[in-house]
Every structure is written in C-alpha cells, then in structure tokens.
Protein backbone atom coordinates (compact mmCIF):
# COMPACT_ATOMS: atom_id res chain seq x y z
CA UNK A 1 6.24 7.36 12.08
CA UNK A 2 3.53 8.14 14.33
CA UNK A 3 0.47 5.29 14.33
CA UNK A 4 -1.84 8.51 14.14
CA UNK A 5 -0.22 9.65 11.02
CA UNK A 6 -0.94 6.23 9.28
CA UNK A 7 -4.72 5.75 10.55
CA UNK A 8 -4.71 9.68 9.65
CA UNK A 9 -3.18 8.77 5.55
CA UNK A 10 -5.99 5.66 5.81
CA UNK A 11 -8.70 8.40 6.44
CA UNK A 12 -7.55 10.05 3.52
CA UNK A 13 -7.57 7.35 1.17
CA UNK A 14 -11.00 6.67 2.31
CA UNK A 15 -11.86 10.34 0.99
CA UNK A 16 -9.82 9.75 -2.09
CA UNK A 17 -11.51 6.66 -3.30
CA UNK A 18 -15.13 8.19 -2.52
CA UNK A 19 -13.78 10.98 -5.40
CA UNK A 20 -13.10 8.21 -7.68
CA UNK A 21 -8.94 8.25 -6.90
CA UNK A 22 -6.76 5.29 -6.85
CA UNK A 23 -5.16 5.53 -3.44
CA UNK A 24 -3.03 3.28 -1.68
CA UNK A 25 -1.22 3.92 2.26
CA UNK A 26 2.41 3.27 1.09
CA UNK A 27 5.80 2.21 3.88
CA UNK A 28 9.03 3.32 2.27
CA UNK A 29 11.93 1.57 3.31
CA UNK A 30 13.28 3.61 6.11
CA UNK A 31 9.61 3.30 8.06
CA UNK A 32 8.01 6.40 6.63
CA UNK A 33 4.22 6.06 5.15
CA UNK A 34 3.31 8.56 2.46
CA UNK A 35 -0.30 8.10 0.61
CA UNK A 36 0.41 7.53 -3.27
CA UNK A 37 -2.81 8.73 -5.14
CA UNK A 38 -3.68 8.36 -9.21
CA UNK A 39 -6.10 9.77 -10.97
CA UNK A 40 -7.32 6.35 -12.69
CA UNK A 41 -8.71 8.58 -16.09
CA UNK A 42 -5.41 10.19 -16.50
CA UNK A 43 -2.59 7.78 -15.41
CA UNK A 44 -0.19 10.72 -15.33
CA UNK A 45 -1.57 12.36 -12.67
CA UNK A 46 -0.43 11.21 -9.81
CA UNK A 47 0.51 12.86 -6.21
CA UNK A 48 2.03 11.63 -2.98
CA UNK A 49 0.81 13.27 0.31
CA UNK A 50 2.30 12.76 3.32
CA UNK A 51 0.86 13.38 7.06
CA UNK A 52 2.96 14.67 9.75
CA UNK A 53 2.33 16.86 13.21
CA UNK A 54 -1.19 16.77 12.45
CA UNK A 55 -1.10 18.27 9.28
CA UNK A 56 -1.58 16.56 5.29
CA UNK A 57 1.60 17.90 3.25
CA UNK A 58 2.39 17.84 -0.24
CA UNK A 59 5.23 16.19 -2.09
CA UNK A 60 6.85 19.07 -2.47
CA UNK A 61 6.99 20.23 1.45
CA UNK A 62 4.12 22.99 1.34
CA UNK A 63 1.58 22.69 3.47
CA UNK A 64 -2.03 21.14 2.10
CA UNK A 65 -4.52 20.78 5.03
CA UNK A 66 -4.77 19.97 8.43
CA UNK A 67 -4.92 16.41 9.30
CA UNK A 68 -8.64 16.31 11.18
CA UNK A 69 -10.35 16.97 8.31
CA UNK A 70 -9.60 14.56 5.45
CA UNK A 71 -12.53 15.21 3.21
CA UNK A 72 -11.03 18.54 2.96
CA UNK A 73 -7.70 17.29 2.24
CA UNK A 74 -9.39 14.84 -0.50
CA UNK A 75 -11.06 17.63 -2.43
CA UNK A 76 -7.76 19.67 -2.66
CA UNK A 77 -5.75 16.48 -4.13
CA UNK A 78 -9.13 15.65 -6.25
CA UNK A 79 -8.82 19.33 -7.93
CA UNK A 80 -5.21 19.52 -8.69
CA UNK A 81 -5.38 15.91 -10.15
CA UNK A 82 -8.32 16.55 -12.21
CA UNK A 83 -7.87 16.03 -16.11
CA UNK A 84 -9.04 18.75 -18.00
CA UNK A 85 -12.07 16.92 -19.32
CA UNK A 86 -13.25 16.10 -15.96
C-alpha cells in the first residue's frame, strides 16, 4: 500500500473524530490499511473506508470521494452513520 494512501486514511480520521466518530487507521495482515470508523452513540454503526488511486472507497467497492478532500469524505461517512436521533 501506497504511504500516500495511509497519511491520506490519517487525514480522514482527523475529519472523522472532529464529527464526533471513533476512527482508527487499521493494517490487515497482508499489508493493506483500511480506516475502521464507529459511530460511538450507536455501536452498530460502523463502516470501513478504504483509500486507493487517490480516491476514499467504501466497503462495499463503490466509489465515496476523492482522496484530496477528506472533510468531504468525513461528512459522507458522518451521514450514513448517523443514528436516527442524531
């Protein structure tokens, strides 16, 4: 994995924690960083986001943002892991 990718996911988690996420850079096994984000009022919620050729992807492989602008990124995860009450 790319260094850029990684201080790219730390920029995001950065954003994430200013919108009062639990986020955390995580290396799987085989090398690969992913960012592992929880909503802290809603345990359940949770989302991994991944960062590769310069662009923030979700778990399931869609596209979520580009990569240069992680506040953006951080308000799209921030909305889908909203609780309703929130």
């Amino acid at each position: 994995m790319a260094e850029d990718d990684v201080r790219r996911l730390e920029r995001l988690v950065s954003e994430l924690g200013a919108r009062g996420l639990s986020a955390r850079v995580v290396r799987a096994p085989s090398g690969r960083a992913y960012v592992r984000v929880i909503n802290p009022n809603a345990t359940s919620l949770t989302e991994n986001v991944v960062c590769q050729a310069a662009d923030y992807w979700w778990s399931w492989g869609e596209r979520m943002h580009q990569a240069d602008d992680p506040a953006g990124a951080a308000t799209k995860v921030a909305r889908v892991l909203a609780a309703v009450s929130e």
